[in-house]
Every structure is written in structure tokens, then in C-alpha cells.
N, C-alpha and C. Protein backbone atom coordinates (compact mmCIF):
# COMPACT_ATOMS: atom_id res chain seq x y z
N UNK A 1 0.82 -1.16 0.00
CA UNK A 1 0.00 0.00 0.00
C UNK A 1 0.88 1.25 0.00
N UNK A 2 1.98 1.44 0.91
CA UNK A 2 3.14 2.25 0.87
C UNK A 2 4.09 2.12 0.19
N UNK A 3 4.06 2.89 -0.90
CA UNK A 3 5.48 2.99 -1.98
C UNK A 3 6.87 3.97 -1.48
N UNK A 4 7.63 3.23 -1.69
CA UNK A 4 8.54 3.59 -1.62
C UNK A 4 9.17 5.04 -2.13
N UNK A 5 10.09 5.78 -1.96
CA UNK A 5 10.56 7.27 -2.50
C UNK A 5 10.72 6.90 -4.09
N UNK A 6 11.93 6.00 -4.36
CA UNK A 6 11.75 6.16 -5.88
C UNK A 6 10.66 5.19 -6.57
N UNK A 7 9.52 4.42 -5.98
CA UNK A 7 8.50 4.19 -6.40
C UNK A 7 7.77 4.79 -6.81
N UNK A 8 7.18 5.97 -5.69
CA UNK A 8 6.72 6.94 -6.09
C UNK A 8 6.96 8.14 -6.96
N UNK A 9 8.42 7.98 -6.94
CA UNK A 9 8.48 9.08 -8.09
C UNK A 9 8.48 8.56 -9.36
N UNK A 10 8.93 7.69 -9.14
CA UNK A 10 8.70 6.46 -10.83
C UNK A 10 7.15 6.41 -11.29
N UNK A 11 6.16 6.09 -10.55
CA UNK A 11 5.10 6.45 -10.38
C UNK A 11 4.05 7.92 -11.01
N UNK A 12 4.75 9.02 -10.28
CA UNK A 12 4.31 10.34 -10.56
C UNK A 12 5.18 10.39 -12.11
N UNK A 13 6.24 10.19 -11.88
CA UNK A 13 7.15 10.47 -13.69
C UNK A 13 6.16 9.73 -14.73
N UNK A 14 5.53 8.75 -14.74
CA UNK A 14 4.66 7.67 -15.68
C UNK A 14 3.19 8.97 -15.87
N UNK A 15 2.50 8.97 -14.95
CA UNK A 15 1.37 9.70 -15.00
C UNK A 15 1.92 11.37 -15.70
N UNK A 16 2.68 11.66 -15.51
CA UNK A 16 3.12 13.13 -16.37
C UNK A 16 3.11 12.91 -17.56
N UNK A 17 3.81 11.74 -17.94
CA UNK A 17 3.83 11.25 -19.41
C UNK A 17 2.68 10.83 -19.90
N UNK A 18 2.05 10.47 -19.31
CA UNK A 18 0.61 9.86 -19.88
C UNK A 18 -0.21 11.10 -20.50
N UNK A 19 -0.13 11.98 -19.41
CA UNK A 19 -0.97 13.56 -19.88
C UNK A 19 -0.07 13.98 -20.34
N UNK A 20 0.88 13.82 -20.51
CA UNK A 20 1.71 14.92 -21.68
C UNK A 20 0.98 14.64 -23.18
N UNK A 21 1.11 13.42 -23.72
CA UNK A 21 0.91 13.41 -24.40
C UNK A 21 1.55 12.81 -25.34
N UNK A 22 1.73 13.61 -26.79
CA UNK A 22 2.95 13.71 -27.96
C UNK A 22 3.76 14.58 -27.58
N UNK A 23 3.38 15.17 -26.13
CA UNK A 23 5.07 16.28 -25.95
C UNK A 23 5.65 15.50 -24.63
N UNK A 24 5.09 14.20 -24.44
CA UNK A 24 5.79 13.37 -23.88
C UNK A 24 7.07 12.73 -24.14
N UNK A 25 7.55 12.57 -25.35
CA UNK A 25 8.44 11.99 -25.95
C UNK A 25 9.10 12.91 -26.65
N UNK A 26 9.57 14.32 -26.53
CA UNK A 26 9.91 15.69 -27.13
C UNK A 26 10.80 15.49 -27.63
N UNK A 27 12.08 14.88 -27.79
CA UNK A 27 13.18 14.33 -28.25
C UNK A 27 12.98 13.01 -29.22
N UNK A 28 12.02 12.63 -30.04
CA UNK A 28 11.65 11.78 -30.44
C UNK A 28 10.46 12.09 -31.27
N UNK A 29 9.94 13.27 -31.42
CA UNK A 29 8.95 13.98 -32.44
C UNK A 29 9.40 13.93 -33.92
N UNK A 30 8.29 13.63 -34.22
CA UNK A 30 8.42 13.64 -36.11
C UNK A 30 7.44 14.57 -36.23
N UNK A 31 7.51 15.06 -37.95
CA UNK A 31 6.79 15.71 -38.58
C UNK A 31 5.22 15.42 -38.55
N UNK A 32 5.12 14.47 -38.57
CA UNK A 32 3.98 13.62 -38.03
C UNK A 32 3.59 14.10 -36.54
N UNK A 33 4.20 14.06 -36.09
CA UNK A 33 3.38 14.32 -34.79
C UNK A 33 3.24 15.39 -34.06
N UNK A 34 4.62 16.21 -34.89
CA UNK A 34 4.29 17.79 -34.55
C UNK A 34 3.23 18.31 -35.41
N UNK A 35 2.51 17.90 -36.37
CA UNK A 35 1.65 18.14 -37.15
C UNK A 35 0.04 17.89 -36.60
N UNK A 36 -0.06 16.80 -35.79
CA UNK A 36 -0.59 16.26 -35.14
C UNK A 36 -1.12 17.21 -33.72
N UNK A 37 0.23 17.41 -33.58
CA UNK A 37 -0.27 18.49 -32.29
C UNK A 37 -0.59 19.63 -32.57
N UNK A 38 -0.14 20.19 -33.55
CA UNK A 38 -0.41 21.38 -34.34
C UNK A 38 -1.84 21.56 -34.50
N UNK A 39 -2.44 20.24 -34.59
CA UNK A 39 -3.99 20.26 -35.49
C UNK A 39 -4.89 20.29 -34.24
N UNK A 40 -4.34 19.65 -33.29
CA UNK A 40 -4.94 19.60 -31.52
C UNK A 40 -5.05 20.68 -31.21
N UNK A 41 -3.56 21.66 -31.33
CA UNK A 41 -3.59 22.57 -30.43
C UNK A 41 -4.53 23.75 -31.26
N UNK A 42 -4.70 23.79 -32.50
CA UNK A 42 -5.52 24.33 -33.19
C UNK A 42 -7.06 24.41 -32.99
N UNK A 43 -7.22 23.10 -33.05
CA UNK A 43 -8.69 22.94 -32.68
C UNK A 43 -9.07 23.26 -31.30
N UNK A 44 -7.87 22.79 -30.35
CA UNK A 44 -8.03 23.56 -28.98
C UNK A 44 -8.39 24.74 -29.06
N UNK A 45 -7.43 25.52 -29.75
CA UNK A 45 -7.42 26.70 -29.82
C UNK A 45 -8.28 27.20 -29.80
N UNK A 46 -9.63 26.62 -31.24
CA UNK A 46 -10.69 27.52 -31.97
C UNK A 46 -11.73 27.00 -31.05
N UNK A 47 -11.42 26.03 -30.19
CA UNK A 47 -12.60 25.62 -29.62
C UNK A 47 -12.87 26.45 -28.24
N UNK A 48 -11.76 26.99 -27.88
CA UNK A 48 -11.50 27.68 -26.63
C UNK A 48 -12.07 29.51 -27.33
N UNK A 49 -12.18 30.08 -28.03
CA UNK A 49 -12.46 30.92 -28.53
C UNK A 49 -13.63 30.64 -28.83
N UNK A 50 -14.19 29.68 -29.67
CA UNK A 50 -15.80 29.57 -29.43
C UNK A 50 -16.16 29.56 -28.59
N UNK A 51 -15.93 28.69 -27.33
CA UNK A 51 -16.61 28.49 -26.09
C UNK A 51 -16.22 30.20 -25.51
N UNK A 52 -15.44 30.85 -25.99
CA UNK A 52 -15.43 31.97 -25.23
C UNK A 52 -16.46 33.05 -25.72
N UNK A 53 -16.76 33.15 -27.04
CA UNK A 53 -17.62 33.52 -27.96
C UNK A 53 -19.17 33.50 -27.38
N UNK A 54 -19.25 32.31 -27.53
CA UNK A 54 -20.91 31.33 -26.60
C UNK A 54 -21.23 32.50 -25.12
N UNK A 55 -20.25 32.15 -24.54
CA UNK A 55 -20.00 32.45 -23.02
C UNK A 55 -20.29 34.02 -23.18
N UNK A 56 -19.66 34.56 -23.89
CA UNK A 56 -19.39 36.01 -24.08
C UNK A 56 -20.76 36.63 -24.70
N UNK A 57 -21.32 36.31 -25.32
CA UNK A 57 -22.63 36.60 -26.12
C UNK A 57 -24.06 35.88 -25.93
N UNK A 58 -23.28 34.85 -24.99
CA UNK A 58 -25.11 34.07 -24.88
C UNK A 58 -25.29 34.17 -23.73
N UNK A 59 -24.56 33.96 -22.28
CA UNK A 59 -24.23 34.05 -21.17
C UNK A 59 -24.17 35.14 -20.52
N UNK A 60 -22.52 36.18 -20.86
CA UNK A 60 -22.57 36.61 -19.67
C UNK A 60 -23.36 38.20 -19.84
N UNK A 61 -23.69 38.08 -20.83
CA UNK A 61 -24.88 39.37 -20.47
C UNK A 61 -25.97 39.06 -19.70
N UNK A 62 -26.51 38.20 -19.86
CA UNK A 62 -27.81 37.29 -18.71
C UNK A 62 -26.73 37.36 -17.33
N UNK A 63 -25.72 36.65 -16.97
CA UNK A 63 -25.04 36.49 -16.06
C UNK A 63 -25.21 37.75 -15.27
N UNK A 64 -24.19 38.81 -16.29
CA UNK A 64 -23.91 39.65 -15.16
C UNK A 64 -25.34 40.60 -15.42
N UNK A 65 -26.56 40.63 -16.11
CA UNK A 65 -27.62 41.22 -16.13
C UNK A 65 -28.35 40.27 -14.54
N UNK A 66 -28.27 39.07 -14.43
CA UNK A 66 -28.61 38.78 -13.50
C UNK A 66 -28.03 39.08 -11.88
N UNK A 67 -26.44 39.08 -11.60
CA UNK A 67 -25.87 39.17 -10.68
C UNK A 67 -25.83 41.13 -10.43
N UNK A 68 -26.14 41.73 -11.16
CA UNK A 68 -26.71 43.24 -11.46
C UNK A 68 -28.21 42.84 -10.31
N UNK A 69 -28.37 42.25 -11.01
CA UNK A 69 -30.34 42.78 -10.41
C UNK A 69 -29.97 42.04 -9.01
N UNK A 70 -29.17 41.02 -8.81
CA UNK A 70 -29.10 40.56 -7.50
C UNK A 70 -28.41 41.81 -6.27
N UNK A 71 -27.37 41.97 -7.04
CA UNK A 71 -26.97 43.12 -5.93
C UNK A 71 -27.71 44.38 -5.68
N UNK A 72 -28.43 45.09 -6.86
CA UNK A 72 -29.68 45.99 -6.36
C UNK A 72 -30.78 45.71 -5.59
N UNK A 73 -30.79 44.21 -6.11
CA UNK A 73 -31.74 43.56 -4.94
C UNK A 73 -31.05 43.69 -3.14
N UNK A 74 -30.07 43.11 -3.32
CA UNK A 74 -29.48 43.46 -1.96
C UNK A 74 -28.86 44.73 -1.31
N UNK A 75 -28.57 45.71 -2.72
CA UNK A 75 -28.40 47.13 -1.93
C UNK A 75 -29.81 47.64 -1.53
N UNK A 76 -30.88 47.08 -2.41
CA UNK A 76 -32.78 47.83 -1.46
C UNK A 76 -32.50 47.45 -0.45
N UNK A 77 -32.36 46.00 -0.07
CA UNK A 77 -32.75 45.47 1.27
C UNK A 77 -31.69 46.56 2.28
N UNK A 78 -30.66 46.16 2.07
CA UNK A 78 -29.43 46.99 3.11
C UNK A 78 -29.70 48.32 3.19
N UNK A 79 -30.53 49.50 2.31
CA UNK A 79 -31.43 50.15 2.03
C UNK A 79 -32.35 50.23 3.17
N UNK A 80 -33.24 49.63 2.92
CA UNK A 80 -34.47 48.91 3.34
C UNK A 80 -34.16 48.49 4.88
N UNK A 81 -33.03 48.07 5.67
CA UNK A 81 -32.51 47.71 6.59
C UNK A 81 -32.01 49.01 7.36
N UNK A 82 -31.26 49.63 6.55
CA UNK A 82 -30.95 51.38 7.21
C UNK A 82 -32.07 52.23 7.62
N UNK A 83 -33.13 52.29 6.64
CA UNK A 83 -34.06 52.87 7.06
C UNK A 83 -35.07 52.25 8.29
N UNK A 84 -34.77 50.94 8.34
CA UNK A 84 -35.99 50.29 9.23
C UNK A 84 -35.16 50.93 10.38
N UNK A 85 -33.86 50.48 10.80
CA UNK A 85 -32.72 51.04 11.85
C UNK A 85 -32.78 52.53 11.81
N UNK A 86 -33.07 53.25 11.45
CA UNK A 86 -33.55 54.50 11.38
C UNK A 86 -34.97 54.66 12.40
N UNK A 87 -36.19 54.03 11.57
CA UNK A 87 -37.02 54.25 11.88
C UNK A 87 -37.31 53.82 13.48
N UNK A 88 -36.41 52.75 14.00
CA UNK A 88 -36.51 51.87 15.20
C UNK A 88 -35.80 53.00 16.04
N UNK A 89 -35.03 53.43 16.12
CA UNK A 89 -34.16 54.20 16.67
C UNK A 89 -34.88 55.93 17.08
N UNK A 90 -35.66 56.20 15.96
CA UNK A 90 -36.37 57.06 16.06
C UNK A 90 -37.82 56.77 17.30
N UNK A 91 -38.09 55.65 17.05
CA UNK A 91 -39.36 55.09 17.92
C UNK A 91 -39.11 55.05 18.81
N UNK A 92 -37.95 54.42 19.34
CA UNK A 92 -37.39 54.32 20.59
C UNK A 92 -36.79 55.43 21.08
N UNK A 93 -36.89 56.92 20.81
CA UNK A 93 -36.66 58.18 21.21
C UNK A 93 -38.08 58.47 21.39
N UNK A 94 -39.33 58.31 20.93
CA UNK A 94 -40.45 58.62 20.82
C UNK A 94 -40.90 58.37 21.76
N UNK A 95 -40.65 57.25 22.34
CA UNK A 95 -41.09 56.07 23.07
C UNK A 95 -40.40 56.48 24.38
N UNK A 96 -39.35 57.01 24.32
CA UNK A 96 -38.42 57.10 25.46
C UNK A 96 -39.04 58.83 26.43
N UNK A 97 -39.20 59.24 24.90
CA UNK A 97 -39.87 61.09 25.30
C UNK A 97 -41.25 60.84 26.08
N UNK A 98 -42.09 59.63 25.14
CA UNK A 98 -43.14 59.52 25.94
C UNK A 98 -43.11 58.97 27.24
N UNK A 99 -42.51 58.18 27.54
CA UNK A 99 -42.20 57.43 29.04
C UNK A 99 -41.79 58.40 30.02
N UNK A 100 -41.15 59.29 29.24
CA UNK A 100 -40.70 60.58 30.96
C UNK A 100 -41.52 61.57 30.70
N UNK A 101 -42.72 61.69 29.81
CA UNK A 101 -44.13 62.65 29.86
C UNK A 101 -44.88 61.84 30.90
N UNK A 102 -45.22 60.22 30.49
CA UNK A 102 -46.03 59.72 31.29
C UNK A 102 -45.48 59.71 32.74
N UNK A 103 -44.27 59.68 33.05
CA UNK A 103 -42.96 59.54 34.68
C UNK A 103 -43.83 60.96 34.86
N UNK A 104 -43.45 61.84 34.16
CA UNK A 104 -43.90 63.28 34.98
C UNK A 104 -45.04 63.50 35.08
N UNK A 105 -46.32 63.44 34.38
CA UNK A 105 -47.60 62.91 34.67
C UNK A 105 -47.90 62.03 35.99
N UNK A 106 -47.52 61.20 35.67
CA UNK A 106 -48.20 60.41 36.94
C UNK A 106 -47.36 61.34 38.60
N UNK A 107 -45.71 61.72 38.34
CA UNK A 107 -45.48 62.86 39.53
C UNK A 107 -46.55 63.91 39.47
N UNK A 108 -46.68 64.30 38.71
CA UNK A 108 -48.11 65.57 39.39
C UNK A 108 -49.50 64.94 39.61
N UNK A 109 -49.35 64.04 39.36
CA UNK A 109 -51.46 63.09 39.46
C UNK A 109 -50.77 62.80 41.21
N UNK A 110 -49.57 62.22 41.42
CA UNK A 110 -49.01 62.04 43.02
C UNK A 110 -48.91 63.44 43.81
N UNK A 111 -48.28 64.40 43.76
CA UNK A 111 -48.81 65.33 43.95
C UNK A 111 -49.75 66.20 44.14
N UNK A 112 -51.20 66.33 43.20
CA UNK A 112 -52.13 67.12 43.22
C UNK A 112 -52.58 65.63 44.12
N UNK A 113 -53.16 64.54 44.40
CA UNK A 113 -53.25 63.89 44.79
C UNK A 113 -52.93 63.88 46.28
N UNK A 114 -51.66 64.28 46.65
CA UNK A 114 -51.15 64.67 48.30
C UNK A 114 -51.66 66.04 48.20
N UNK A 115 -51.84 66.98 47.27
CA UNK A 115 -52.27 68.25 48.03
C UNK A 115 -54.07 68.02 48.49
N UNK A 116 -54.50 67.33 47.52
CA UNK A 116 -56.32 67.34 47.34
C UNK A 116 -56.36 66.58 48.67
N UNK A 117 -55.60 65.82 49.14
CA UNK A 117 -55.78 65.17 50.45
C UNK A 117 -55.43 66.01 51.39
N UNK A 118 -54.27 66.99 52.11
CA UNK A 118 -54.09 67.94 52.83
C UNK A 118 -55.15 68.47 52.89
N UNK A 119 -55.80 69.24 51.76
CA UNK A 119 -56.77 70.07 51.68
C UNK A 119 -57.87 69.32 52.29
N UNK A 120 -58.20 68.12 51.80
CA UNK A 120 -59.56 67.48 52.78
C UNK A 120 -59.25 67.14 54.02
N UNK A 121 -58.13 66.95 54.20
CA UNK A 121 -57.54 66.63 55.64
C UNK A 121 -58.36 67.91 56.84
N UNK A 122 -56.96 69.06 56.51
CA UNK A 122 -57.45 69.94 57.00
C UNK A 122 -58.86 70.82 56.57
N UNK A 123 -59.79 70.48 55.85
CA UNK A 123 -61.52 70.32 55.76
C UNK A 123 -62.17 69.65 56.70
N UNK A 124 -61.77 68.73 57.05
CA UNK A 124 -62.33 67.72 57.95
C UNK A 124 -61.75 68.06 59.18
N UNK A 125 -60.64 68.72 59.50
CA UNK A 125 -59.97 68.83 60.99
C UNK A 125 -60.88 70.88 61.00
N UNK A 126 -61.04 71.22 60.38
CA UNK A 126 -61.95 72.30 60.71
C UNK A 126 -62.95 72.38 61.01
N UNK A 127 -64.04 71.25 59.87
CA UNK A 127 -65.20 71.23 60.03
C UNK A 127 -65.41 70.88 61.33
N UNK A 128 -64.48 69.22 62.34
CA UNK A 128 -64.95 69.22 63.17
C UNK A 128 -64.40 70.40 64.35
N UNK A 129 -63.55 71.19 64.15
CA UNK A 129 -63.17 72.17 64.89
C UNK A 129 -64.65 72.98 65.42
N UNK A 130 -65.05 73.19 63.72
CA UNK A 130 -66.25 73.94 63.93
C UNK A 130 -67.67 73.28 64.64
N UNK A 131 -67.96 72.11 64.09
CA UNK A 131 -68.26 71.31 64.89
C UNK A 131 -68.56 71.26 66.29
N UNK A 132 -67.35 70.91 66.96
CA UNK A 132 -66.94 71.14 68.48
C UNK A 132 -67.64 72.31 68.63
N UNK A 133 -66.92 74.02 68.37
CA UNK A 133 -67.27 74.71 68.69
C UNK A 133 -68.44 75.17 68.41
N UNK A 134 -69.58 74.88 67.93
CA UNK A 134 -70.98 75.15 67.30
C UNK A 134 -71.41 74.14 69.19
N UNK A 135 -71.44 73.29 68.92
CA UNK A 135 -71.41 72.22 70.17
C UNK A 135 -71.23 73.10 71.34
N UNK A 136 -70.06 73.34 71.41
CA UNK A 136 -69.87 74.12 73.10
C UNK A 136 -70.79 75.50 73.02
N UNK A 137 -71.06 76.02 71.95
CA UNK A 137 -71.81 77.30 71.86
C UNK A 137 -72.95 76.53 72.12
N UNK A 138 -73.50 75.61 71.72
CA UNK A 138 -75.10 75.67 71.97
C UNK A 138 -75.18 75.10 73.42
N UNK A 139 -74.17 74.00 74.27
CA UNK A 139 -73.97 73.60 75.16
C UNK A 139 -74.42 75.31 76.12
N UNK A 140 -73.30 76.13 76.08
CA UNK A 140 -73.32 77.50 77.05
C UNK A 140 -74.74 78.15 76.80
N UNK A 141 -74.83 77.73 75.78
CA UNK A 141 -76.94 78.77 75.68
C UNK A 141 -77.34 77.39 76.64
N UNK A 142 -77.64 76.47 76.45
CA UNK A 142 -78.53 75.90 76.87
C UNK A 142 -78.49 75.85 78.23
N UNK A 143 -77.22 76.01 79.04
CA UNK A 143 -76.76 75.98 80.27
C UNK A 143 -77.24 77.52 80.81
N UNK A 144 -76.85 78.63 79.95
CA UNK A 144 -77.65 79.78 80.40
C UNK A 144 -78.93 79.83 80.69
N UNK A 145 -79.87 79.45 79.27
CA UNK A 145 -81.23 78.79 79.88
C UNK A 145 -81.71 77.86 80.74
N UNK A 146 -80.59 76.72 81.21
CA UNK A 146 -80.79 76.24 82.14
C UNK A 146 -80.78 76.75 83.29
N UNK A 147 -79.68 77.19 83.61
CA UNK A 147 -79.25 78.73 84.96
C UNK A 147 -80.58 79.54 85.26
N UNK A 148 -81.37 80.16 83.88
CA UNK A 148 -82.64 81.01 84.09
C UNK A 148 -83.56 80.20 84.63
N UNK A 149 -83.89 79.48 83.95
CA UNK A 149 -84.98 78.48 84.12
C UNK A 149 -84.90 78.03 85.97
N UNK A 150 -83.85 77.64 86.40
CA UNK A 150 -83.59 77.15 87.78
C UNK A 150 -83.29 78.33 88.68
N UNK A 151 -83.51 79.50 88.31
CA UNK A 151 -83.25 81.01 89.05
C UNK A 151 -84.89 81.09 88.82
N UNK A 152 -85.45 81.04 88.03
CA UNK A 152 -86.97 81.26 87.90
C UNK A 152 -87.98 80.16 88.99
N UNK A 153 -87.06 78.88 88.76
CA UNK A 153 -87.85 77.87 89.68
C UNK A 153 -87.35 78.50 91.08
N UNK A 154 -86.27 78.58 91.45
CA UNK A 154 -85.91 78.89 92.65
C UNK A 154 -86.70 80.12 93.13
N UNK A 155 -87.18 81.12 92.31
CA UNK A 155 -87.59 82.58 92.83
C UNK A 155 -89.11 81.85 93.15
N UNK A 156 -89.50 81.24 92.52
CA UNK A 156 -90.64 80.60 92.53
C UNK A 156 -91.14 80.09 93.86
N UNK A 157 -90.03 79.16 94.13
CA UNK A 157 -89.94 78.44 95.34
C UNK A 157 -90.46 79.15 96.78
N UNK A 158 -88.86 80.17 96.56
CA UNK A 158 -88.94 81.25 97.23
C UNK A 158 -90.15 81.57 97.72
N UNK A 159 -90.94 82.20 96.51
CA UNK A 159 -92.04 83.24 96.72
C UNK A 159 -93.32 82.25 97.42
N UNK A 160 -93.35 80.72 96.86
CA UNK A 160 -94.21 80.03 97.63
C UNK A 160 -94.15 79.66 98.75
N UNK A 161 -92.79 79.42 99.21
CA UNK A 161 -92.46 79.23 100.45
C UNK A 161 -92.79 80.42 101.45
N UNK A 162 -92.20 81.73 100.85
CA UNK A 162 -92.54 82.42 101.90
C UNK A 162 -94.30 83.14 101.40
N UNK A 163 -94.90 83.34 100.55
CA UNK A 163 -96.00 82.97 101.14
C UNK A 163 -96.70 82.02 101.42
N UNK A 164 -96.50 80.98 101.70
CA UNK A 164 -97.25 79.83 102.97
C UNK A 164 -96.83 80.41 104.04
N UNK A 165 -95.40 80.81 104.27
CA UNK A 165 -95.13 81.20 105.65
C UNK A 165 -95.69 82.38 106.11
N UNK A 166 -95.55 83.29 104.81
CA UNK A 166 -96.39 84.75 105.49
C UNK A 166 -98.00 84.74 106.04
N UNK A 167 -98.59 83.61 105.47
CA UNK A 167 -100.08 83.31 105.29
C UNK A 167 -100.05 82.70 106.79
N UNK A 168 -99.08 81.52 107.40
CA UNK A 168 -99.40 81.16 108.27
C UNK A 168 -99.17 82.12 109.42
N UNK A 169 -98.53 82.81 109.18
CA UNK A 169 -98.01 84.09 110.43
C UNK A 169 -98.98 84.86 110.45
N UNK A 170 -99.79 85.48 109.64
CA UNK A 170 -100.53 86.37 109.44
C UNK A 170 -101.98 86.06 109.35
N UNK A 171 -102.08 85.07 108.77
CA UNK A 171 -103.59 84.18 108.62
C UNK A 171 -104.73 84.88 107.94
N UNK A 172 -103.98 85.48 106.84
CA UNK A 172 -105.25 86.15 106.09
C UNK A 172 -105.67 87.36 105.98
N UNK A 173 -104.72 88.03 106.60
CA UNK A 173 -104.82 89.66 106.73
C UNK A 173 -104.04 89.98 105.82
N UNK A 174 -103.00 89.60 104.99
CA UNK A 174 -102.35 90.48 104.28
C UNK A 174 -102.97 89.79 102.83
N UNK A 175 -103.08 91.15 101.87
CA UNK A 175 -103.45 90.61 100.37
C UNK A 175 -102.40 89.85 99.39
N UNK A 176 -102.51 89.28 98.95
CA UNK A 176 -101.79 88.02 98.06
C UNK A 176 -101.31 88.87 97.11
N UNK A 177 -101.86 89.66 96.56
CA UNK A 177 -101.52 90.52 95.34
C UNK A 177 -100.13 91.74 95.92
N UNK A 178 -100.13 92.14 96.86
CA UNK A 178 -99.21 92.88 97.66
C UNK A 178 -98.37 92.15 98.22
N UNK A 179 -98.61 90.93 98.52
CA UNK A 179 -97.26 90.28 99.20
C UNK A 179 -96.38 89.71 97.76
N UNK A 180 -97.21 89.21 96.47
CA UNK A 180 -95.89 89.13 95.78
C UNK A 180 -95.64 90.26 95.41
N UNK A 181 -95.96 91.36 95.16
CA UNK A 181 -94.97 93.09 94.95
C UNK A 181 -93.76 92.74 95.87
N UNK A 182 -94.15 92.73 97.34
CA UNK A 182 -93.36 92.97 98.03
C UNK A 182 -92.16 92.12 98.24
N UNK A 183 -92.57 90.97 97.39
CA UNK A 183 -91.60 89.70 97.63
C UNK A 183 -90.75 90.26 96.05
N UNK A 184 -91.24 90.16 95.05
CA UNK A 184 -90.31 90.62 93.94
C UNK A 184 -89.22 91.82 94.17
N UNK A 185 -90.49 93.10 94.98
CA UNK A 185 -88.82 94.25 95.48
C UNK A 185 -87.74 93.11 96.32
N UNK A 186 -88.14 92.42 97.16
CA UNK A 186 -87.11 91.98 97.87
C UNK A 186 -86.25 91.19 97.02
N UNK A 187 -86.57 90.54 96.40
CA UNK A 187 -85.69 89.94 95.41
C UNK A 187 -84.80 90.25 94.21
N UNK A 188 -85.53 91.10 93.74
CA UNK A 188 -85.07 92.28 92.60
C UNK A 188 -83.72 92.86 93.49
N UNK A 189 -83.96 92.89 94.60
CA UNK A 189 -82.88 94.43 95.55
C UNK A 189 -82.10 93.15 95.56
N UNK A 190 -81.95 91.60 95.80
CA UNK A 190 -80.99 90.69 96.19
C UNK A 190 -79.95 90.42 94.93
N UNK A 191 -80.71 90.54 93.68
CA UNK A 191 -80.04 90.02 92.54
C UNK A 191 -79.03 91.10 92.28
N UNK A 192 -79.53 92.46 92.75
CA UNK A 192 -78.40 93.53 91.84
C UNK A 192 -77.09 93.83 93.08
């Protein structure tokens, strides 16, 4: 399976000759066979010029008419890709402006929000201020009228008490109508 160094080159030297050809044996050419190659390399020749011909006129105008429309195709897109990256970039500034409108929005909705509450706070710590004090005001009237009312019962008292007593001391000699005169001066003169 492993050849040896000059195997292998004995080897590779055979296969050169094989594709050489008639210019394999170059030292050993006749008219004949340089004629021969002459007619090869000829037809090579014309055949390599047709096929370039073909190629050149049937081909590569389609070719490069096609690899044309491919790369305009791919400069739209890359095109088409700048602008989308454009447009994204722009949104996301839009987007970014709107997010610290809505941040500062919702700080003043928190704000007017703590003031509208202060304000009802102290609404409600007045009202009942006022409250209270409406309360203790009607409390002091009613206590004044109470005060009268129990200065009126008491004079009352008074005046019945001492006439039963004057009535029993006296037994009917003095007039009822003159003893309360005389009981009101006395009382009138006590109050001032």
C-alpha cells in the first residue's frame, strides 16, 4: 500500500507522461506528430475561442444582467434595513420622550393627589373644629337657659315658700296681690 521514494516518483514520472501526451516523448517527435499536435492545439485553440464567444454573447450578459439585479436587490434590502434602523431608533426616542411625559404625569397626578388630600384633611380637621365649637356654643346657651330656668324655679320656690309662711303668720290679713310686689322688690334688691 506504501510505496517507496523512488516508487513513487517512478510512479508520478509515468502519469506526467501519460498527460503529456505527444510532448511526452519531445526528443523523439516527427513531422507527423508535430503536425498532429499542431492540429490539436488548433482545434483547442478555436474551440476555446468559441466556447469563449458562446460564453461572451449568450451568457454573460444574462449572467452579469442577473448578478446586477441581484446586488440591487441586496443594496434595497441593506437600504431597506438602514431605514428600518432609522425608523426603530427614532421610535425608541419617541417612546423614550413619551415614558418621561407619562414619569412626569403620573409625579403631578401624586402630587395634586397629596395636596387634594391635605386640603380634605385639613376640611375635615376644621369642620370638626367647627363642629366642636358650634357644640360648646349651643352647650353655654342651653346651660344659660338652664341657669334662668332654675333662678326662675328657685324665685318661685322662694315666693311660695314664703308665702305659705307669710299666710301662716298672718292668717289672712295680708293681700296676696301685695305680698308678691313685696316679695319681687325683695328679690329684685338681692339680685343687683
Amino acid at each position: 500500500m506504501f510505496l517507496g521514494m523512488a516508487e513513487a516518483l517512478e510512479e508520478i514520472s509515468l502519469k506526467v507522461n501519460e498527460l503529456l501526451g505527444p510532448l511526452a516523448d519531445f526528443n523523439n517527435l516527427t513531422v507527423d506528430s508535430l503536425l498532429s499536435f499542431a492540429t490539436d492545439f488548433g482545434i483547442q485553440l478555436c474551440a476555446t475561442i468559441i466556447l469563449f464567444l458562446v460564453v461572451r454573447f449568450f451568457l454573460w450578459k444574462p449572467i452579469t444582467n442577473m448578478l446586477e439585479k441581484r446586488r440591487e436587490a441586496i443594496d434595497k434590502e441593506l437600504e431597506d434595513a438602514r431605514i428600518a434602523k432609522e425608523n426603530a431608533i427614532q421610535i425608541e426616542a419617541n417612546l423614550q420622550k413619551e415614558m418621561e411625559n407619562a414619569k412626569s404625569k403620573v409625579r403631578e397626578l401624586i402630587e395634586k393627589a397629596e395636596r387634594d388630600a391635605n386640603l380634605r384633611r385639613e376640611s375635615i380637621i376644621n369642620d370638626a373644629k367647627e363642629e366642636a365649637r358650634r357644640r360648646l356654643d349651643n352647650l353655654e346657651i342651653e346651660l344659660v337657659q338652664e341657669k334662668k330656668k332654675m333662678e326662675k324655679e328657685i324665685k318661685q320656690e322662694i315666693v311660695d315658700i314664703a308665702f305659705a309662711t307669710a299666710e301662716k303668720i298672718v292668717a289672712k290679713e295680708i293681700d296676696h296681690d301685695k305680698y308678691i310686689d313685696v316679695v319681687d322688690e325683695i328679690l329684685k334688691g338681692a339680685n343687683e
